[in-house]
N, C-alpha and C. Protein backbone atom coordinates (compact mmCIF):
# COMPACT_ATOMS: atom_id res chain seq x y z
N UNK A 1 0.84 -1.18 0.00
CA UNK A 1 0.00 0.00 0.00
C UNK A 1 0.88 1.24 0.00
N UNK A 2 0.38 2.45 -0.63
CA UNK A 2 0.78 3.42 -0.91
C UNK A 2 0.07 4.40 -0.51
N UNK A 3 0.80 5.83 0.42
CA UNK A 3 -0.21 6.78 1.14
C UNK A 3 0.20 7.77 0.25
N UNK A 4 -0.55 8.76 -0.05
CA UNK A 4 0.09 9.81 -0.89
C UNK A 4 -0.78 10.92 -0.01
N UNK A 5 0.03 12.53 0.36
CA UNK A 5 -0.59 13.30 0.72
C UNK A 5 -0.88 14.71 0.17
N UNK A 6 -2.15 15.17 -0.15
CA UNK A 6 -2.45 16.48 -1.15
C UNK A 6 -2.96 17.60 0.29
N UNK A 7 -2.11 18.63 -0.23
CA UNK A 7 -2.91 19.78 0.82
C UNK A 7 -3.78 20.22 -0.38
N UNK A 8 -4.92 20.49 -0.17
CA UNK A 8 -5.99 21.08 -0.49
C UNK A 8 -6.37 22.64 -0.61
N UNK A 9 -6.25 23.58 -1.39
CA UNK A 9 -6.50 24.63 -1.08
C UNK A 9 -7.73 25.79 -0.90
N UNK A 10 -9.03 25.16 -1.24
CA UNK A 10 -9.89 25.69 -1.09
C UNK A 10 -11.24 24.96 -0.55
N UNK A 11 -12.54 25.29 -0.25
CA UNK A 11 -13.10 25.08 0.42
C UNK A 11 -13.70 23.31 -0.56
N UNK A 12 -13.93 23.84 -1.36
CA UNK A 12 -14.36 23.10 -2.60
C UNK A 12 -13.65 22.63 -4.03
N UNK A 13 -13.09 21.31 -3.99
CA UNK A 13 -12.37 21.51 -5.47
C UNK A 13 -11.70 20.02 -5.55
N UNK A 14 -11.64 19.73 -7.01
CA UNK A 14 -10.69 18.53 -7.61
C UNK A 14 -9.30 18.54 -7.63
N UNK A 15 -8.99 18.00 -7.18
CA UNK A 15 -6.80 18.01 -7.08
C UNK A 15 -7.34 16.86 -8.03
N UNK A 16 -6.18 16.91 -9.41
CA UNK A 16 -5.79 15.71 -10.28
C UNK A 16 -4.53 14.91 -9.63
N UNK A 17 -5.15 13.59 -9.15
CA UNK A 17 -4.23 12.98 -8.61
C UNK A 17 -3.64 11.59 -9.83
N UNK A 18 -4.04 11.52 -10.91
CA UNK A 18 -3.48 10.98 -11.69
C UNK A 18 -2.30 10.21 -11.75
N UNK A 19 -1.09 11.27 -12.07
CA UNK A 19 0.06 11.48 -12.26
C UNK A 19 0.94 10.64 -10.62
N UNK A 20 -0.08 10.85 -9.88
CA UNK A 20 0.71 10.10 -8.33
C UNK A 20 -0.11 8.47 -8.24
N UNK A 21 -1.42 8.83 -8.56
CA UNK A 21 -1.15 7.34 -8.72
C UNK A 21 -0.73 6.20 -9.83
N UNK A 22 -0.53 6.92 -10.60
CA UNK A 22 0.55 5.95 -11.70
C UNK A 22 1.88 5.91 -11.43
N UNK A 23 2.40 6.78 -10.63
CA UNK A 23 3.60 6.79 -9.65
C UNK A 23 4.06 5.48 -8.96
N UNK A 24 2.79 5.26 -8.27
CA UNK A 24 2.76 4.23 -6.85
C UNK A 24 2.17 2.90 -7.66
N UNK A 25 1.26 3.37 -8.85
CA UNK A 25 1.21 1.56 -9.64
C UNK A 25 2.27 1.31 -9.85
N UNK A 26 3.71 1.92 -10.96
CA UNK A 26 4.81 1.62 -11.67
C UNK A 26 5.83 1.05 -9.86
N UNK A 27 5.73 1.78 -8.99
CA UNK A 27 6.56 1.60 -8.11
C UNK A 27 6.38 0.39 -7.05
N UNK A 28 5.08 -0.13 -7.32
CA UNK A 28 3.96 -1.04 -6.77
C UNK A 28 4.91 -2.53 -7.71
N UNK A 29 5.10 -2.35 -8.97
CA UNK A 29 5.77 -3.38 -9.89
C UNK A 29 5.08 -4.67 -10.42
N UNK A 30 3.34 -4.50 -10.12
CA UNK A 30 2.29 -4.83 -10.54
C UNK A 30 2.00 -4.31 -12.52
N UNK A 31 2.16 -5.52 -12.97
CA UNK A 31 2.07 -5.49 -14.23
C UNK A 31 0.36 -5.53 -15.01
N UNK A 32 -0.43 -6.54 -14.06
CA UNK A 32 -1.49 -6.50 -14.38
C UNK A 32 -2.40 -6.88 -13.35
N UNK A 33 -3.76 -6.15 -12.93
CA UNK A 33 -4.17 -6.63 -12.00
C UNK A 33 -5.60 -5.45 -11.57
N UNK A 34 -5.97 -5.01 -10.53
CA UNK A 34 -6.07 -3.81 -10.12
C UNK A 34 -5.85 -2.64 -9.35
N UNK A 35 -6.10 -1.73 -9.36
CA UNK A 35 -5.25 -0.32 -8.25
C UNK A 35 -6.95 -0.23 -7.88
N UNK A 36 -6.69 -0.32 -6.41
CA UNK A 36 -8.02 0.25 -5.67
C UNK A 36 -7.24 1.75 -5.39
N UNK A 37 -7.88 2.87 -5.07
CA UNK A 37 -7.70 4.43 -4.77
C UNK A 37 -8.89 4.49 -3.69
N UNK A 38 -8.23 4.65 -2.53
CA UNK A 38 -9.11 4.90 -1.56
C UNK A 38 -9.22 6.30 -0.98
N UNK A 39 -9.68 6.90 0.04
CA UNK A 39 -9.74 8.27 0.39
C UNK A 39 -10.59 8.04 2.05
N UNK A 40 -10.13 7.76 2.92
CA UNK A 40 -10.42 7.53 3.90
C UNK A 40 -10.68 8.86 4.91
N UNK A 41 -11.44 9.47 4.11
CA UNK A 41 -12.04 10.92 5.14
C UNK A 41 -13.70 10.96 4.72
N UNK A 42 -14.48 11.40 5.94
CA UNK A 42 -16.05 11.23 5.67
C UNK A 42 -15.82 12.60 5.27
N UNK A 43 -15.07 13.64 4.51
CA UNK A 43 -15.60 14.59 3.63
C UNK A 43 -15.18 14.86 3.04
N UNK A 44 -14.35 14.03 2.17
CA UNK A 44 -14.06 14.12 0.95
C UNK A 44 -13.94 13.07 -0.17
N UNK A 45 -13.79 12.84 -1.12
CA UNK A 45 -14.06 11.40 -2.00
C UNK A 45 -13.13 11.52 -3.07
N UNK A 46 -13.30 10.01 -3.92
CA UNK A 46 -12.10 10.26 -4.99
C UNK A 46 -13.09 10.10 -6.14
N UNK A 47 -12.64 10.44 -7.48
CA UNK A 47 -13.80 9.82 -8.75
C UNK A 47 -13.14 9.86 -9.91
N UNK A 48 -13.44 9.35 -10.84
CA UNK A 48 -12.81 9.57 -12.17
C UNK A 48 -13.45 9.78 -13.21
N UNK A 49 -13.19 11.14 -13.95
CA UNK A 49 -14.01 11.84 -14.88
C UNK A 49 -13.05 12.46 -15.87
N UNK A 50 -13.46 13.47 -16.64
CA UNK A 50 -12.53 13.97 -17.66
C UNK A 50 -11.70 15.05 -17.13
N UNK A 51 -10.58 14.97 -17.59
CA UNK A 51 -9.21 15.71 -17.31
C UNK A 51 -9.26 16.52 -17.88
N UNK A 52 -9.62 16.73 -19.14
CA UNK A 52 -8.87 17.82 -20.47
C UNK A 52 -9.29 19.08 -20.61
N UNK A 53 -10.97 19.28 -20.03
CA UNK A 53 -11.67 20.48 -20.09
C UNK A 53 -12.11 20.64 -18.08
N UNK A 54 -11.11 21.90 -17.62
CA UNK A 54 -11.88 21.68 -16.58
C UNK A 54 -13.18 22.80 -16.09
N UNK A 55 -13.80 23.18 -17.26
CA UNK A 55 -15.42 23.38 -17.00
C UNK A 55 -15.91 21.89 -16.76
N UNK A 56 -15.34 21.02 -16.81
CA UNK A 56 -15.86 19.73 -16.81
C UNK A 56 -16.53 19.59 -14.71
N UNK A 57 -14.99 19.83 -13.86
CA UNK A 57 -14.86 19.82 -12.44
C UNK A 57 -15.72 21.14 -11.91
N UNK A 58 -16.22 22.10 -12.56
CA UNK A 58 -16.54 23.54 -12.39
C UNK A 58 -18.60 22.71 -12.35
N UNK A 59 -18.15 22.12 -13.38
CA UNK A 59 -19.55 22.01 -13.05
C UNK A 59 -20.10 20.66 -12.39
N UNK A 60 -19.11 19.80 -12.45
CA UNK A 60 -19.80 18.66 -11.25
C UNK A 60 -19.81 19.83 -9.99
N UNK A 61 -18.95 20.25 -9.82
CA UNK A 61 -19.11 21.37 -7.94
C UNK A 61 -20.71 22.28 -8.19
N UNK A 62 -20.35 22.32 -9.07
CA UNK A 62 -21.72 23.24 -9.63
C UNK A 62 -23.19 22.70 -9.33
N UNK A 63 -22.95 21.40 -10.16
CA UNK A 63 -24.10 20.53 -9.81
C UNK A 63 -24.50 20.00 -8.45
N UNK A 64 -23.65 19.65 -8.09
CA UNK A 64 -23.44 18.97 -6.38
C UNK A 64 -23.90 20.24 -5.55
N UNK A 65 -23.46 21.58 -6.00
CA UNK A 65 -23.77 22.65 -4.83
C UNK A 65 -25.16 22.51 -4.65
N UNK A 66 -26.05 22.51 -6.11
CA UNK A 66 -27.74 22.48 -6.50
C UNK A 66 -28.29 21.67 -5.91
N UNK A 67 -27.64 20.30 -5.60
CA UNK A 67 -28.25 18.64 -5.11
C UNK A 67 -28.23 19.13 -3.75
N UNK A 68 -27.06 19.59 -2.99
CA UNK A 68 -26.84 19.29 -1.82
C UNK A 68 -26.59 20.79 -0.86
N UNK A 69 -27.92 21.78 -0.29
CA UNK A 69 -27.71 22.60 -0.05
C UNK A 69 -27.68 22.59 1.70
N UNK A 70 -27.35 23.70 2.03
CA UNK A 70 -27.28 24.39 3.55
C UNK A 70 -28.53 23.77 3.75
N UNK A 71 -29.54 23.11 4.82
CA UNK A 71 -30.40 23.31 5.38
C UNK A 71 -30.55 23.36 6.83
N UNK A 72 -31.82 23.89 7.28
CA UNK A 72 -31.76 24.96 8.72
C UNK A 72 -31.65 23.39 9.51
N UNK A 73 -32.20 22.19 9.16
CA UNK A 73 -32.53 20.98 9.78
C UNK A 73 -31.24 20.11 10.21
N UNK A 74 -30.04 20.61 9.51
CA UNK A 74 -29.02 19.74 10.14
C UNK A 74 -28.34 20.17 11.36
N UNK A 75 -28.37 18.76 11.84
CA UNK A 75 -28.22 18.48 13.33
C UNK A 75 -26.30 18.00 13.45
N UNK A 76 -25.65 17.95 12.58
CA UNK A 76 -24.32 17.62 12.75
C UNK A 76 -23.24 19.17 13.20
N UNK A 77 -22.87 19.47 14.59
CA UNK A 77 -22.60 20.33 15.01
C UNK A 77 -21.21 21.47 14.43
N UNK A 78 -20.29 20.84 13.41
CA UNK A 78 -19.94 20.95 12.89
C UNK A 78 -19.77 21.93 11.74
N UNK A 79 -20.99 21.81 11.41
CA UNK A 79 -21.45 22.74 10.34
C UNK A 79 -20.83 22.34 9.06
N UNK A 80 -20.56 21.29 8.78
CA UNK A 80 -20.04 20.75 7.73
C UNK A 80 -20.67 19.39 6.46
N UNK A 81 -22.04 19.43 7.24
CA UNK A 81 -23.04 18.33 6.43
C UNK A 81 -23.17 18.42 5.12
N UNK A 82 -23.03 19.26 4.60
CA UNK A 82 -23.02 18.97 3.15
C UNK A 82 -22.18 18.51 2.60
N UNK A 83 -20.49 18.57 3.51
CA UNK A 83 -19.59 18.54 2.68
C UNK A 83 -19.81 16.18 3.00
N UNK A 84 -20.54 16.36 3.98
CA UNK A 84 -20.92 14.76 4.41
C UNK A 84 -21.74 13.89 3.42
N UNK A 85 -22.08 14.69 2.80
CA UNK A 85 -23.26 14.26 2.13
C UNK A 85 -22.90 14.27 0.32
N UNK A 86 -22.02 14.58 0.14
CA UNK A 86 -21.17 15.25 -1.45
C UNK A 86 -20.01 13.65 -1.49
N UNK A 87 -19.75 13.77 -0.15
CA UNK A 87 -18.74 12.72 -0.18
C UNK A 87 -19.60 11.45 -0.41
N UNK A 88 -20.47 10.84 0.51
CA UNK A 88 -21.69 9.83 0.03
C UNK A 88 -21.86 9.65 -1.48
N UNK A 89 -22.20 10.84 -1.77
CA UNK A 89 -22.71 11.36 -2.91
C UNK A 89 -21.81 10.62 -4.04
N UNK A 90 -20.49 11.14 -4.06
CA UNK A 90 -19.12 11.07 -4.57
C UNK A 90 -18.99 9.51 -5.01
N UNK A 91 -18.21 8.91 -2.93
CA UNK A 91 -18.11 7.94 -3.11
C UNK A 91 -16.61 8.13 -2.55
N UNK A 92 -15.86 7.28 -1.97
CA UNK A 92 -14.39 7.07 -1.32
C UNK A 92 -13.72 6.15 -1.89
N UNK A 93 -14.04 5.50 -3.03
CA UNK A 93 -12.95 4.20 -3.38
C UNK A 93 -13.71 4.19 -5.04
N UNK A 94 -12.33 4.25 -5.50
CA UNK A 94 -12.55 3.83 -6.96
C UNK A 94 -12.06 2.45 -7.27
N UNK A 95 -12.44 1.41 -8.37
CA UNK A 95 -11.16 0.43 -8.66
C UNK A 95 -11.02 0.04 -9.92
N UNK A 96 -9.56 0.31 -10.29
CA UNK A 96 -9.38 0.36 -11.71
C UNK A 96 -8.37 -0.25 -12.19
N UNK A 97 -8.60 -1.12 -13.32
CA UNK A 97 -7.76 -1.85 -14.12
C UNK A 97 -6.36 -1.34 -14.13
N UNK A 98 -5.32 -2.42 -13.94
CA UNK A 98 -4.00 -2.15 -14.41
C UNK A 98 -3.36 -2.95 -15.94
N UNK A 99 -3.07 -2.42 -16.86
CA UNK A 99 -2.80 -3.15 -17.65
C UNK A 99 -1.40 -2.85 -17.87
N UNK A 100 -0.36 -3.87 -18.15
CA UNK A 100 1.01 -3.54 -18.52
C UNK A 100 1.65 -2.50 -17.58
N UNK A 101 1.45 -2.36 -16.26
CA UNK A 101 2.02 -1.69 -15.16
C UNK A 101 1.62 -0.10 -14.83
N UNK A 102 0.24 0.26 -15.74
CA UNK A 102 -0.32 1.32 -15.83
C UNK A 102 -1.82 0.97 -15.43
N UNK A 103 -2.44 2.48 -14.50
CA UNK A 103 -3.65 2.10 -14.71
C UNK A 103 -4.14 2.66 -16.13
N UNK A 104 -5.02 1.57 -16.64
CA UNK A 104 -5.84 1.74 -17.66
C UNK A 104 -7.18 2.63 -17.71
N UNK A 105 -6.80 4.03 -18.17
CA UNK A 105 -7.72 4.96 -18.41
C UNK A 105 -8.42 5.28 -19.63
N UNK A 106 -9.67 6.27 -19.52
CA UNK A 106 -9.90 6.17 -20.81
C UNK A 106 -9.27 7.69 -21.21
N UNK A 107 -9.32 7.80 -22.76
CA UNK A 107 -8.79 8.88 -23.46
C UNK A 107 -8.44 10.52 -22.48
N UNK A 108 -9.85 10.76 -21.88
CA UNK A 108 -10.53 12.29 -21.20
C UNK A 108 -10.11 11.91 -19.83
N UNK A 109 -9.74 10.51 -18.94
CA UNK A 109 -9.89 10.27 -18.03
C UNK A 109 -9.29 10.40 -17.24
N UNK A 110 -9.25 11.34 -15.74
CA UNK A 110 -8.53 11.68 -14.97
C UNK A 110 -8.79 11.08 -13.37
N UNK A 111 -8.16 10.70 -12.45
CA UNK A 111 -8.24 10.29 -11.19
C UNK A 111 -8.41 12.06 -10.37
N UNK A 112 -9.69 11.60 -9.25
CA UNK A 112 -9.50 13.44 -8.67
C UNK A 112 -9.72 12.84 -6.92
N UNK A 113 -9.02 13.34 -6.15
CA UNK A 113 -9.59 13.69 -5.06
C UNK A 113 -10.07 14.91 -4.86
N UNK A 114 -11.55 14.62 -4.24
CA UNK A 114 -12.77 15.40 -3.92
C UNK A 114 -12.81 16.13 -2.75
N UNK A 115 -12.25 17.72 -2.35
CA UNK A 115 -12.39 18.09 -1.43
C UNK A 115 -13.77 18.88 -1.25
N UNK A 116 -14.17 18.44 -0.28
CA UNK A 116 -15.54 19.41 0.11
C UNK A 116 -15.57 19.79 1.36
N UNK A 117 -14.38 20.26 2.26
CA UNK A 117 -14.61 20.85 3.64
C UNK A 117 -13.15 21.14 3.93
N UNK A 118 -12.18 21.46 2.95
CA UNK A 118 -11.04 22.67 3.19
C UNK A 118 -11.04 23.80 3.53
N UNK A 119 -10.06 24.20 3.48
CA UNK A 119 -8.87 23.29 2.95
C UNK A 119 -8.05 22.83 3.72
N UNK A 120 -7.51 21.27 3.54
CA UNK A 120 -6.94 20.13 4.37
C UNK A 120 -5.94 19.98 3.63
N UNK A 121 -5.31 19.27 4.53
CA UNK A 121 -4.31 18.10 4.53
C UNK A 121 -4.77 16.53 4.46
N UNK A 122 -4.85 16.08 3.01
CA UNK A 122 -5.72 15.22 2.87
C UNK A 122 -5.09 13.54 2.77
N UNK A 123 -5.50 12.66 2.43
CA UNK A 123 -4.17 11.40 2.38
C UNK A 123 -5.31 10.43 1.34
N UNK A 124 -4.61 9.82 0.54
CA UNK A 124 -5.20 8.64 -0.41
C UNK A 124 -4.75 7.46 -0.26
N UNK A 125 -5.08 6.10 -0.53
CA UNK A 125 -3.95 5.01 -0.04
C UNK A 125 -4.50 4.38 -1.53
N UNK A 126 -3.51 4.17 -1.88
CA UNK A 126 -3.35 2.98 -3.21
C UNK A 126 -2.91 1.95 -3.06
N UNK A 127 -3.95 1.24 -3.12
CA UNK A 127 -3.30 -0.92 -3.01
C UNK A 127 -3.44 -1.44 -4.13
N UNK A 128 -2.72 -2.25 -4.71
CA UNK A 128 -2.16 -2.78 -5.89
C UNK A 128 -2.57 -4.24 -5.75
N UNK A 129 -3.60 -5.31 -6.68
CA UNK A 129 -3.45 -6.41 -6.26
C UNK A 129 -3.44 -7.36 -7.73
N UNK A 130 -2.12 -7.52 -8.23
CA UNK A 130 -2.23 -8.34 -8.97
C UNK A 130 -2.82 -9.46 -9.49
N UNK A 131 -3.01 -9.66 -10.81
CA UNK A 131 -3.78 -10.97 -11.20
C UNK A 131 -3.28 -11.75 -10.90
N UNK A 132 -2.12 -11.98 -10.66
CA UNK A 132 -1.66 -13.27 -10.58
C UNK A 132 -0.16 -13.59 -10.98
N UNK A 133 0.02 -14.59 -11.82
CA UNK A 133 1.05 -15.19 -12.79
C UNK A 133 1.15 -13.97 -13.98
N UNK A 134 1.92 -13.36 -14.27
CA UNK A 134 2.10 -12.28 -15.54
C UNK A 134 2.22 -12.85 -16.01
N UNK A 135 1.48 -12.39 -17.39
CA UNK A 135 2.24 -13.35 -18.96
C UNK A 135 3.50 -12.10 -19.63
């Protein structure tokens, strides 16, 4: 397993973590198999969507703000329930194909951790579990 750590800089937002976890697959020495990407905080999540345009991340936050607003009814003292509820929403564990010692993405496709209650000091863990016998 592999911990990787992103400080976060704003209240709301996608860090492209990509580039680190193809880091920790190649260094992992897993040729074929899968990379789970975990995110072990109840307010924030990981996901994988398109990289190339980021009106793409502008408007999942966008959308998520519309789904998931302030209301007078939450009881979590904190004051941080939405960002509880985005993460649900989200999701904390992706798992994705490794092929030939890479994870296998598609064309647009980027790995993000999901901050929704920065900005933190955040941590991801990448476990590597091979198929097996490599050909």
């Amino acid at each position: 397993m592999t911990t990787i750590s992103i400080n976060t800089g704003r209240r709301e937002e996608f860090v492209d973590i990509t580039a680190r976890v193809q880091e920790a697959v190649q260094a992992s020495g897993c040729r074929h198999g899968v990379c789970h990407v975990i995110c072990p905080h109840t307010t924030a999540g990981v996901t994988v969507n398109e990289n190339a345009d980021p009106d793409v991340v502008h408007d999942i936050l966008l959308s998520l703000g519309e789904i998931v607003k302030e209301l007078r009814g939450f009881r979590h003292s904190e004051g941080n329930s939405t960002a509880h509820v985005k993460s649900t929403l989200v999701g904390t564990h992706v798992c994705l194909p490794i092929v030939e010692g890479r994870v296998a993405l598609g064309t647009w496709q980027g790995i993000y951790l999901c901050e929704f209650d920065g900005p933190r000091r955040r941590q991801v863990r990448i476990v590597c579990v091979s198929a097996g016998k490599e050909a």
